[in-house]
C-alpha atoms as a PDB file:
ATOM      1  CA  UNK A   1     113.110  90.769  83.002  1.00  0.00           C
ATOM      2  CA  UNK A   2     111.048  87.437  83.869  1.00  0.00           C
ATOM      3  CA  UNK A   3     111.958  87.839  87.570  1.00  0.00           C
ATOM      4  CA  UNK A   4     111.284  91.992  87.809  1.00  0.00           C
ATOM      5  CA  UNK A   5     107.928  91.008  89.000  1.00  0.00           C
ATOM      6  CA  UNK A   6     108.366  88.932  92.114  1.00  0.00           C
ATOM      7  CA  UNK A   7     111.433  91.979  93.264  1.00  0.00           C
ATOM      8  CA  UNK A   8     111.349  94.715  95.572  1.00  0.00           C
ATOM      9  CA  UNK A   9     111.337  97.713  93.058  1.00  0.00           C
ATOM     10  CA  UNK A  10     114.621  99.604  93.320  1.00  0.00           C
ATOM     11  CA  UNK A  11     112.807 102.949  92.122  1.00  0.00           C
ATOM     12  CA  UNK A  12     110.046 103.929  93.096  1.00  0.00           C
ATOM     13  CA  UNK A  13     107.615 107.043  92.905  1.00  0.00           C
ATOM     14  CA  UNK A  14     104.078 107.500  94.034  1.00  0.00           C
ATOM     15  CA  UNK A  15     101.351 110.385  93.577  1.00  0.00           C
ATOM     16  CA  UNK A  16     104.553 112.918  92.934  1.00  0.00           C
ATOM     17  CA  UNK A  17     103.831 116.349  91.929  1.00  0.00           C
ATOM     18  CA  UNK A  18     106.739 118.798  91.586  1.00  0.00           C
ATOM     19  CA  UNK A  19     106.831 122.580  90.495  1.00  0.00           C
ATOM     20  CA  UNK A  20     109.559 125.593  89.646  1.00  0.00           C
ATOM     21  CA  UNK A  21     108.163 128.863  90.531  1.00  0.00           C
ATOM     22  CA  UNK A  22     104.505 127.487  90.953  1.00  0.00           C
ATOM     23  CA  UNK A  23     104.761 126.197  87.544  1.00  0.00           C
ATOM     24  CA  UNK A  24     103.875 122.707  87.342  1.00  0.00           C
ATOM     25  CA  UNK A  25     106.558 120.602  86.021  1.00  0.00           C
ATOM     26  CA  UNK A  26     105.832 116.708  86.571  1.00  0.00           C
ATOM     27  CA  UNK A  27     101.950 116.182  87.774  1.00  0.00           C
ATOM     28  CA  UNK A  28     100.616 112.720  89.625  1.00  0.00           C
ATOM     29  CA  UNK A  29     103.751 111.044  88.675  1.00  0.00           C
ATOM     30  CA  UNK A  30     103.403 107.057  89.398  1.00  0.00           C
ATOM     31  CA  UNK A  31     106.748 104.866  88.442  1.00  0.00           C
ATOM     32  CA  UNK A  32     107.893 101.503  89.568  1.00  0.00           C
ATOM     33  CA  UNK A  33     111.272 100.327  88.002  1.00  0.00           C
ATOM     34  CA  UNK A  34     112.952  96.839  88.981  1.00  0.00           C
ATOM     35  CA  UNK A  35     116.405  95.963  88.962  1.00  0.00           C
ATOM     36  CA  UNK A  36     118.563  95.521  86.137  1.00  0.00           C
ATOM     37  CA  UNK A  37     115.901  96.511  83.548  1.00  0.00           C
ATOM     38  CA  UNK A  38     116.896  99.443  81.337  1.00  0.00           C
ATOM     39  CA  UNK A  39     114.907 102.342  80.981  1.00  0.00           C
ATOM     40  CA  UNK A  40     114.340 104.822  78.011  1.00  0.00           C
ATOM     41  CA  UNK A  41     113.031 108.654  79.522  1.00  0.00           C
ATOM     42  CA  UNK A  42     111.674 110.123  76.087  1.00  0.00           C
ATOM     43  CA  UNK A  43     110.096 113.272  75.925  1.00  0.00           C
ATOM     44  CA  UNK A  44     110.627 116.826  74.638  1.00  0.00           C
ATOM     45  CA  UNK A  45     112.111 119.738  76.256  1.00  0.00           C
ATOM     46  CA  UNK A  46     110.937 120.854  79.274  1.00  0.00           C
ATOM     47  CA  UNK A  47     109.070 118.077  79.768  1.00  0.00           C
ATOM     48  CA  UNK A  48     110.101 116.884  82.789  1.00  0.00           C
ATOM     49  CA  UNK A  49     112.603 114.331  81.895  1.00  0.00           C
ATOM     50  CA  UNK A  50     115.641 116.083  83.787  1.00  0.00           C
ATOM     51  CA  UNK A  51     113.367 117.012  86.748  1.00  0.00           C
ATOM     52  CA  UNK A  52     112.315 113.284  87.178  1.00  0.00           C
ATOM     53  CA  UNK A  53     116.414 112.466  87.091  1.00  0.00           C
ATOM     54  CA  UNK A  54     117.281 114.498  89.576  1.00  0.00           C
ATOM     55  CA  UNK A  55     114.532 113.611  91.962  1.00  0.00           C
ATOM     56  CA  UNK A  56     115.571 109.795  91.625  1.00  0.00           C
ATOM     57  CA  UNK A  57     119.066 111.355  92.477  1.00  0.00           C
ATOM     58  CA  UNK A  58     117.714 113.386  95.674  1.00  0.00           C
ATOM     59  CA  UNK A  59     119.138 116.405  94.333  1.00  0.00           C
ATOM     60  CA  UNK A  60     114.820 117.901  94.428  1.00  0.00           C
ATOM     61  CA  UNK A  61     112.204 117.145  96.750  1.00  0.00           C
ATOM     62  CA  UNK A  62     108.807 116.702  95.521  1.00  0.00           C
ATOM     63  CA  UNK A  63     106.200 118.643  96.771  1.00  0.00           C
ATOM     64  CA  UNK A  64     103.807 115.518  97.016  1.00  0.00           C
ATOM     65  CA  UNK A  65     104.070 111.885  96.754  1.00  0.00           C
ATOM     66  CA  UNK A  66     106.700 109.993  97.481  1.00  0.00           C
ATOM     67  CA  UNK A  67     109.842 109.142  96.040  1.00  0.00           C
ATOM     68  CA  UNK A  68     111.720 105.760  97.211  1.00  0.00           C
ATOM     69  CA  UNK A  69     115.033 104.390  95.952  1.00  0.00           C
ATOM     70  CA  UNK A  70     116.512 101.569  97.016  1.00  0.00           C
ATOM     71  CA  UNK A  71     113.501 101.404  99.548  1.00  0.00           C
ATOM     72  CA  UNK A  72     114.733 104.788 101.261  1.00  0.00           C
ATOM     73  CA  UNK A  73     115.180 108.168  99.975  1.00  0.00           C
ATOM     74  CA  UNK A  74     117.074 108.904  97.647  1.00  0.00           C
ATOM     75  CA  UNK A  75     119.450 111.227  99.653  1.00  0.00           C
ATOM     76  CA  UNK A  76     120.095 108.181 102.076  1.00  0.00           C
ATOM     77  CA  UNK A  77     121.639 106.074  99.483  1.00  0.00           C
ATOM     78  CA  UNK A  78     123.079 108.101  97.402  1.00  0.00           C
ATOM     79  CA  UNK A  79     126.622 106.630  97.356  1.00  0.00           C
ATOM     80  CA  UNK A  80     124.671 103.478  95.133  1.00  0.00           C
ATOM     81  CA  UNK A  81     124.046 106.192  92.283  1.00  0.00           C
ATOM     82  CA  UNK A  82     126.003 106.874  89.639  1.00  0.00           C
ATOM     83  CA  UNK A  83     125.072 110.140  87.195  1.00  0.00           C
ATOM     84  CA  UNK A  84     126.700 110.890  83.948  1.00  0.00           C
ATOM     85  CA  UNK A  85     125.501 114.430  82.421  1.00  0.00           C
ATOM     86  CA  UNK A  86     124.888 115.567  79.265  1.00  0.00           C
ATOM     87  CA  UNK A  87     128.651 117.329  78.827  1.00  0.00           C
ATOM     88  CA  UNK A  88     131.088 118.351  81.390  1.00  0.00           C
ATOM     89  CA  UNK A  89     131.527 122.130  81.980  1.00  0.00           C
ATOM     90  CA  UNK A  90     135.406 122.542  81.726  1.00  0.00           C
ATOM     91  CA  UNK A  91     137.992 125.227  80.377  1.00  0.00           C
ATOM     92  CA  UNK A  92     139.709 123.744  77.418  1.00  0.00           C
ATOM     93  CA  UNK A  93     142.998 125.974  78.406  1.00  0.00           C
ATOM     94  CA  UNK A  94     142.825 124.047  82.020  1.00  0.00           C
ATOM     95  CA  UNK A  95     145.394 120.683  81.797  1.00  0.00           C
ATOM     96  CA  UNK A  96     142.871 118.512  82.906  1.00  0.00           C
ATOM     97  CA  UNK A  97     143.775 114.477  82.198  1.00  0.00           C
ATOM     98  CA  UNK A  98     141.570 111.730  81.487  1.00  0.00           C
ATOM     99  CA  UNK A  99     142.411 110.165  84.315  1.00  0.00           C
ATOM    100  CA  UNK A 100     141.744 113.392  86.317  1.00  0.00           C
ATOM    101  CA  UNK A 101     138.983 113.673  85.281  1.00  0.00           C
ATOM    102  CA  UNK A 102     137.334 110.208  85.959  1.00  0.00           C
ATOM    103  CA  UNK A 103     139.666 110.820  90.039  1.00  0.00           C
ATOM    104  CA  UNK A 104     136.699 113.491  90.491  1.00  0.00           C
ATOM    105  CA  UNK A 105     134.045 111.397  91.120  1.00  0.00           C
ATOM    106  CA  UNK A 106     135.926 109.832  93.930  1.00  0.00           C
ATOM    107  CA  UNK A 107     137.374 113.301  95.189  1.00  0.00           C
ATOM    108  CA  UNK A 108     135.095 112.803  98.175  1.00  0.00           C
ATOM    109  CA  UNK A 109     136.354 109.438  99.466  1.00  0.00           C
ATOM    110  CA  UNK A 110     140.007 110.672  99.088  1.00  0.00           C
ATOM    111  CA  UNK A 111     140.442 112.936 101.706  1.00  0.00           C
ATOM    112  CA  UNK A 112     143.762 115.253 101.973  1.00  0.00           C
ATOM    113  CA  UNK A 113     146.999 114.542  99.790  1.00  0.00           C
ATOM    114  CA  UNK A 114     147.264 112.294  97.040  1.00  0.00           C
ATOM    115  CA  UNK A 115     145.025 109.731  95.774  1.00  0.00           C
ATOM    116  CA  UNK A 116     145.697 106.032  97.821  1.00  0.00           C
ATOM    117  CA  UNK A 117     146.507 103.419  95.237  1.00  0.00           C
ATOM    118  CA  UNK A 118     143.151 101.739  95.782  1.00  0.00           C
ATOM    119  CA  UNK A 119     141.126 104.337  94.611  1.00  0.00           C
ATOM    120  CA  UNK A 120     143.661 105.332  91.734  1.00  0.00           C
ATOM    121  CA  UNK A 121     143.337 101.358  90.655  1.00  0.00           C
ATOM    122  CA  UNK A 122     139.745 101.949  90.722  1.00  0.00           C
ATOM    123  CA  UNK A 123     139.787 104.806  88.021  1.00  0.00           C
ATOM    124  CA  UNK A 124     142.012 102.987  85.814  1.00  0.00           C
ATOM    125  CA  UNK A 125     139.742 100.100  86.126  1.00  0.00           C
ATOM    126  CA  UNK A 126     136.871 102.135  85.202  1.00  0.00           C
ATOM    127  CA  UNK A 127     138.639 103.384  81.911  1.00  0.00           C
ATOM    128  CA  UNK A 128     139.404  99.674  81.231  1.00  0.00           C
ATOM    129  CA  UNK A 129     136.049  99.258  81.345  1.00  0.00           C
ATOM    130  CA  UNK A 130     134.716 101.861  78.519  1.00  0.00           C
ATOM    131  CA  UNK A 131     137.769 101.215  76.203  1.00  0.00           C
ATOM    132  CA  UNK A 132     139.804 104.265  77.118  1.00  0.00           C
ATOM    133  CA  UNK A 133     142.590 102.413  79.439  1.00  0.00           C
ATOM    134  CA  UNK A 134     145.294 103.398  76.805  1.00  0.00           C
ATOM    135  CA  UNK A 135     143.982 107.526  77.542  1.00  0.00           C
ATOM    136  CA  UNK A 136     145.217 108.137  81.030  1.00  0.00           C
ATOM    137  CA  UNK A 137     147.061 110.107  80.394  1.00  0.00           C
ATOM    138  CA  UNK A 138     145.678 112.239  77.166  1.00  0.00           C
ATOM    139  CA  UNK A 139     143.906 115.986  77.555  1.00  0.00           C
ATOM    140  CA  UNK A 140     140.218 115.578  77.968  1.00  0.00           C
ATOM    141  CA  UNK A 141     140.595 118.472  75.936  1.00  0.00           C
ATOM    142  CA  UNK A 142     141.695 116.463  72.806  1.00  0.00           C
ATOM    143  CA  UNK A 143     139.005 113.960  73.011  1.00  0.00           C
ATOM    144  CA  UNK A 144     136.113 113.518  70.606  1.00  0.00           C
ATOM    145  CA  UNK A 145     132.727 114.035  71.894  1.00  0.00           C
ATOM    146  CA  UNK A 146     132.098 110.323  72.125  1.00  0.00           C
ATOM    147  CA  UNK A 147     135.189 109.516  73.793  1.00  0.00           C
ATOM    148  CA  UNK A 148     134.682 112.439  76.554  1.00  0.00           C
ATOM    149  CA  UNK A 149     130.952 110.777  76.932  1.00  0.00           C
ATOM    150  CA  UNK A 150     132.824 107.790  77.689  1.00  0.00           C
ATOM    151  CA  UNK A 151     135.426 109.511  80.295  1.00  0.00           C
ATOM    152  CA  UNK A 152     132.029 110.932  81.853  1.00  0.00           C
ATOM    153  CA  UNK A 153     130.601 106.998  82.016  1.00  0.00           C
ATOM    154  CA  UNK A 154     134.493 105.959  83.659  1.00  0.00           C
ATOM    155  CA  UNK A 155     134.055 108.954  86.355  1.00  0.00           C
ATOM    156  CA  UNK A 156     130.713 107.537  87.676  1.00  0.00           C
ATOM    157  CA  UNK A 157     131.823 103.671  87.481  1.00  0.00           C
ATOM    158  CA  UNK A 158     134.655 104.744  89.331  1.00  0.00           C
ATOM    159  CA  UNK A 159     132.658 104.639  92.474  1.00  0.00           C
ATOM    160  CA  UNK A 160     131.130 101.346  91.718  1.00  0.00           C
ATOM    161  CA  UNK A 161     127.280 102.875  91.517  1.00  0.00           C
ATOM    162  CA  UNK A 162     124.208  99.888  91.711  1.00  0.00           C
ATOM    163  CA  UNK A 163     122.549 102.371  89.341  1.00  0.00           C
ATOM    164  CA  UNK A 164     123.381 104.191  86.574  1.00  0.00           C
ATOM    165  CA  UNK A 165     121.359 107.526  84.981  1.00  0.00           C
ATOM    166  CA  UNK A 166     122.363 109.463  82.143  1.00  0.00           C
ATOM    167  CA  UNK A 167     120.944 112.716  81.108  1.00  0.00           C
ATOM    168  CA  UNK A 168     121.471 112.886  77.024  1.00  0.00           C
ATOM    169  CA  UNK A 169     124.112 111.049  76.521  1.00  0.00           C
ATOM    170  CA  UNK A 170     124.194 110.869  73.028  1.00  0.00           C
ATOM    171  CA  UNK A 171     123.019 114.711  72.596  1.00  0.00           C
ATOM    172  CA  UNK A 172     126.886 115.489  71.248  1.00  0.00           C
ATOM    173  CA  UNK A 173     128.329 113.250  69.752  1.00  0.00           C
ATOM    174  CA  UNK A 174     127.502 110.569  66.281  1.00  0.00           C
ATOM    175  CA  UNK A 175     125.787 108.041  64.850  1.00  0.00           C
ATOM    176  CA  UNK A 176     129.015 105.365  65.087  1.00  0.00           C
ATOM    177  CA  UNK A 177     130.009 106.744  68.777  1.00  0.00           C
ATOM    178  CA  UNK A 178     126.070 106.815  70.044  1.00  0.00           C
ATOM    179  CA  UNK A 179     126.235 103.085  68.754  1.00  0.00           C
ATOM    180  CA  UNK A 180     129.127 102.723  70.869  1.00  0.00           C
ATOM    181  CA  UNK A 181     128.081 103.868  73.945  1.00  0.00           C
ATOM    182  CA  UNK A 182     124.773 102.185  73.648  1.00  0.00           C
ATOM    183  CA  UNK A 183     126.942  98.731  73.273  1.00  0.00           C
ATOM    184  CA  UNK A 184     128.851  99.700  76.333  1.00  0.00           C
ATOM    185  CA  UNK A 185     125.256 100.314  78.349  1.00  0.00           C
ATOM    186  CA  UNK A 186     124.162  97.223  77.118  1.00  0.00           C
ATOM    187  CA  UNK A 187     126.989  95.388  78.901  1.00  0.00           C
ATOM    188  CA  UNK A 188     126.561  97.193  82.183  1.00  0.00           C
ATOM    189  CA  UNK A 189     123.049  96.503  81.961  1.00  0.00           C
ATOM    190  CA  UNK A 190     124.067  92.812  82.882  1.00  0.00           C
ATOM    191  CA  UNK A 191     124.921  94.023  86.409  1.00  0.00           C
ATOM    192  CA  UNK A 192     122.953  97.017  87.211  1.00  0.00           C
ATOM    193  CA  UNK A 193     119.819  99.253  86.550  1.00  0.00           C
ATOM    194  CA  UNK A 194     120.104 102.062  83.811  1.00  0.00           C
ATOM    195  CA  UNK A 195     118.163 105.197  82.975  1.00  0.00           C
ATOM    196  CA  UNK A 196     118.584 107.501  79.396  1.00  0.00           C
ATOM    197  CA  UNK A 197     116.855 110.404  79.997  1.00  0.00           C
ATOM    198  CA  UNK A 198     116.891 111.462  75.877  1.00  0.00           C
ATOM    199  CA  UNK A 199     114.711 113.448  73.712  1.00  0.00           C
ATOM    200  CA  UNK A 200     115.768 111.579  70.802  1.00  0.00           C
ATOM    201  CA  UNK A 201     113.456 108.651  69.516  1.00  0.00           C
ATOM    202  CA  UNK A 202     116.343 107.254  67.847  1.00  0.00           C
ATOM    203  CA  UNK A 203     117.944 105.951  71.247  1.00  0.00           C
ATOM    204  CA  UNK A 204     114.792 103.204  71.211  1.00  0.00           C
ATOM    205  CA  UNK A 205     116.266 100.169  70.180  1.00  0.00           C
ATOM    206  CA  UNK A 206     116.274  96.788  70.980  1.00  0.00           C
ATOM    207  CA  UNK A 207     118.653  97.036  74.342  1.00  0.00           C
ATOM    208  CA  UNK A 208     115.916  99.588  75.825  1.00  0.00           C
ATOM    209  CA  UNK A 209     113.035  97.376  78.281  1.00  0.00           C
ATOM    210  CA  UNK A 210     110.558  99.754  78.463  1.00  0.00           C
ATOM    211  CA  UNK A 211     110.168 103.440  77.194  1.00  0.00           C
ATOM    212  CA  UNK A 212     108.951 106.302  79.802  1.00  0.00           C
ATOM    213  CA  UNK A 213     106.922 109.030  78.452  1.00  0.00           C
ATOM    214  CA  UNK A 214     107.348 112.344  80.030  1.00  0.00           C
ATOM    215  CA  UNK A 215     105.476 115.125  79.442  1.00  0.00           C
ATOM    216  CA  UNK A 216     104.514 116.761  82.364  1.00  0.00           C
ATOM    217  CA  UNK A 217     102.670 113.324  83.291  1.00  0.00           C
ATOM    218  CA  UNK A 218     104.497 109.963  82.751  1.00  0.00           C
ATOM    219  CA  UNK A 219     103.337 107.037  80.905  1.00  0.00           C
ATOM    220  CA  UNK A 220     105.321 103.394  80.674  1.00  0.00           C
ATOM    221  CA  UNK A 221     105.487 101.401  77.334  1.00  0.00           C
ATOM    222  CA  UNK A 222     107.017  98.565  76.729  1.00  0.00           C
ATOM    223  CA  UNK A 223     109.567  98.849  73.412  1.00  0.00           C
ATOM    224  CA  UNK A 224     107.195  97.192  71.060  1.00  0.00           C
ATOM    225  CA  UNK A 225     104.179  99.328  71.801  1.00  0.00           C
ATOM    226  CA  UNK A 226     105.772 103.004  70.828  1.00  0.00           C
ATOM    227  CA  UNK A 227     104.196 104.105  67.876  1.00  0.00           C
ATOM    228  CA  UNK A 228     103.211 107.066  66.179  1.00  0.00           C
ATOM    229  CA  UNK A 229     100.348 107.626  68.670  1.00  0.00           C
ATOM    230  CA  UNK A 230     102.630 107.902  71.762  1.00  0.00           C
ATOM    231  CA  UNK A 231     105.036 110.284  69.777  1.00  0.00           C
ATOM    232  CA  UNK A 232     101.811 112.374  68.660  1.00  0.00           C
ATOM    233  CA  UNK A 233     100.755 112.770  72.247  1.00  0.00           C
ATOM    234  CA  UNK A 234     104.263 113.825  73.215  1.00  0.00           C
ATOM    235  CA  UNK A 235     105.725 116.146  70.452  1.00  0.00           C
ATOM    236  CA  UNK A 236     102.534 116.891  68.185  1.00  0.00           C
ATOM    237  CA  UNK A 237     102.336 116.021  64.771  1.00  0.00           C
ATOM    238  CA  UNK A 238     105.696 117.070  63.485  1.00  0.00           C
ATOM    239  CA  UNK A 239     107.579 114.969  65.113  1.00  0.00           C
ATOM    240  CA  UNK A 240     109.061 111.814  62.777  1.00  0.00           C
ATOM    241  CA  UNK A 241     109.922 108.627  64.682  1.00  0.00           C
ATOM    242  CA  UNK A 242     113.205 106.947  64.046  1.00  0.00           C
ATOM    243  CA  UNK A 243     113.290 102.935  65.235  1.00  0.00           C
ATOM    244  CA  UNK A 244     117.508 101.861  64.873  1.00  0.00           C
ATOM    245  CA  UNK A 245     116.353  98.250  65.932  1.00  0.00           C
ATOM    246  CA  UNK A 246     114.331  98.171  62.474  1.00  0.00           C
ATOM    247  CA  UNK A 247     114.385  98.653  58.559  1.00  0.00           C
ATOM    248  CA  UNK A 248     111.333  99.965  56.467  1.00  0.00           C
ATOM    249  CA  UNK A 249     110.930  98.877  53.421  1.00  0.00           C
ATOM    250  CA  UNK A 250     107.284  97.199  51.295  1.00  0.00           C
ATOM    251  CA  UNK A 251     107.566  94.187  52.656  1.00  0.00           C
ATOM    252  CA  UNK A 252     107.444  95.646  56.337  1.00  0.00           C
ATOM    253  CA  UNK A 253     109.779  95.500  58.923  1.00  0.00           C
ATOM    254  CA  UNK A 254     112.803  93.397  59.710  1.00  0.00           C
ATOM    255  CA  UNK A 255     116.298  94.409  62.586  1.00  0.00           C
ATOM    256  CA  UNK A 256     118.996  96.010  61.174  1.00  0.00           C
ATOM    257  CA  UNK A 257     118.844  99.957  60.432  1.00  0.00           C
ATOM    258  CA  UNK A 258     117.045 102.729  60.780  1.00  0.00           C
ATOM    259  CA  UNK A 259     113.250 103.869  59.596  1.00  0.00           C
ATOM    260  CA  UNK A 260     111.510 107.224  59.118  1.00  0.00           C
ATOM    261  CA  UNK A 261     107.767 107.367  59.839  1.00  0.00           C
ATOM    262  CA  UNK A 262     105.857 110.851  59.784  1.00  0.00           C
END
């Protein structure tokens, strides 16, 4: 973004080391992240990617360093975030609706009794707004993996987040429904920040503004400059790096599909 520069950053993390069970996890972690840019978290697992999420979120405190969102921490504003996991733990017997389903993410602003019409307005909104207005009143049981990704997406827009972060969002689901959601990001992109925590390389297309390697340490790359080196130094050599935004063939590379490079 040409004007990222001269903002306030609305993430930011300095010198932040954090552990599980004295076992070092993220290490010196430095990251400044501007509004409405769009941010890739690649790495493999156990990483860090999931740990760096959920301190942006608040829900872990570092053990050094510093970790600012919004210019405060992250607990104090965290009514502007919105979080959409990897898949929603759920009992497919239960008779859950689609609609319910996106009401729990305001269950906290409801208080007793029924939902007021202003915050059930704002759920259907939100399903109007990932393509799913017409599945109200469906199971969430029924759903395809891509459509409950997209319920999950509804549930956090619901509370009208400045931020979005998503934790694998494309881990279950396929090719045509990852392409989907990605067109949906793209689109809320226009009005807010967004972070993909993925381990997939594929996810790196041309929506993505720069790419944050996590492995243990964090290193920032702009799209263009992830190559075969970066993926080396994350996932060793056996790792093969998939570009959507590009097509391989002799006469090198041009948009479209997808390429294979060992």
């Amino acid at each position: 973004m040409t004007l990222a520069a001269t903002e306030s950053p609305v993430i930011s993390l300095e010198h932040v080391d954090f552990s599980y069970n004295s076992e070092p996890v993220l290490e010196d972690v430095n990251l400044t992240i501007h509004n409405r840019e769009m941010i890739g978290i690649i790495g493999p697992n156990g990483g860090g990617k999931t740990t760096l999420l959920r301190l942006i979120l608040g829900l872990l405190e570092p053990d050094r360093g510093r970790v600012r969102v919004f210019g405060k921490p992250p607990r104090q504003v965290s009514n502007r975030l919105g979080y959409v996991p990897q898949h929603m733990q759920f009992d497919p017997q239960f008779p859950i609706s689609v609609l319910d389903v996106v009401l729990m993410g305001l269950a906290g602003r409801a208080g007793f009794g029924p939902f007021p019409r202003k915050l059930l307005r704002a759920a259907e909104n939100a399903l109007a707004g990932v393509d799913l207005a017409d599945f109200r009143n469906k199971s969430f049981a029924e759903l395809s993996g891509g459509q409950r990704q997209r319920v999950l997406i509804a549930r956090a827009l619901a509370t009208s987040p400045d931020m979005l972060l998503f934790d694998e969002p494309t881990a279950n689901v396929d090719s045509s429904a990852g392409e989907k959601l990605y067109k949906i990001l793209d689109q809320l992109n226009k009005k807010m920040t967004i972070l993909v925590a993925s381990h997939d390389i594929g996810f790196v297309n041309r929506h993505i503004t720069s790419v944050v390697c996590v492995n243990h340490q964090v290193n920032v790359h702009p799209t263009s400059a992830l190559d075969g080196r970066n993926i080396t130094d994350l996932y060793g050599n056996d790792m093969a790096l998939i570009r959507h935004d590009h097509r391989c063939s002799q006469e090198g590379h041009s948009e479209g599909h997808s390429c294979s490079n060992s």
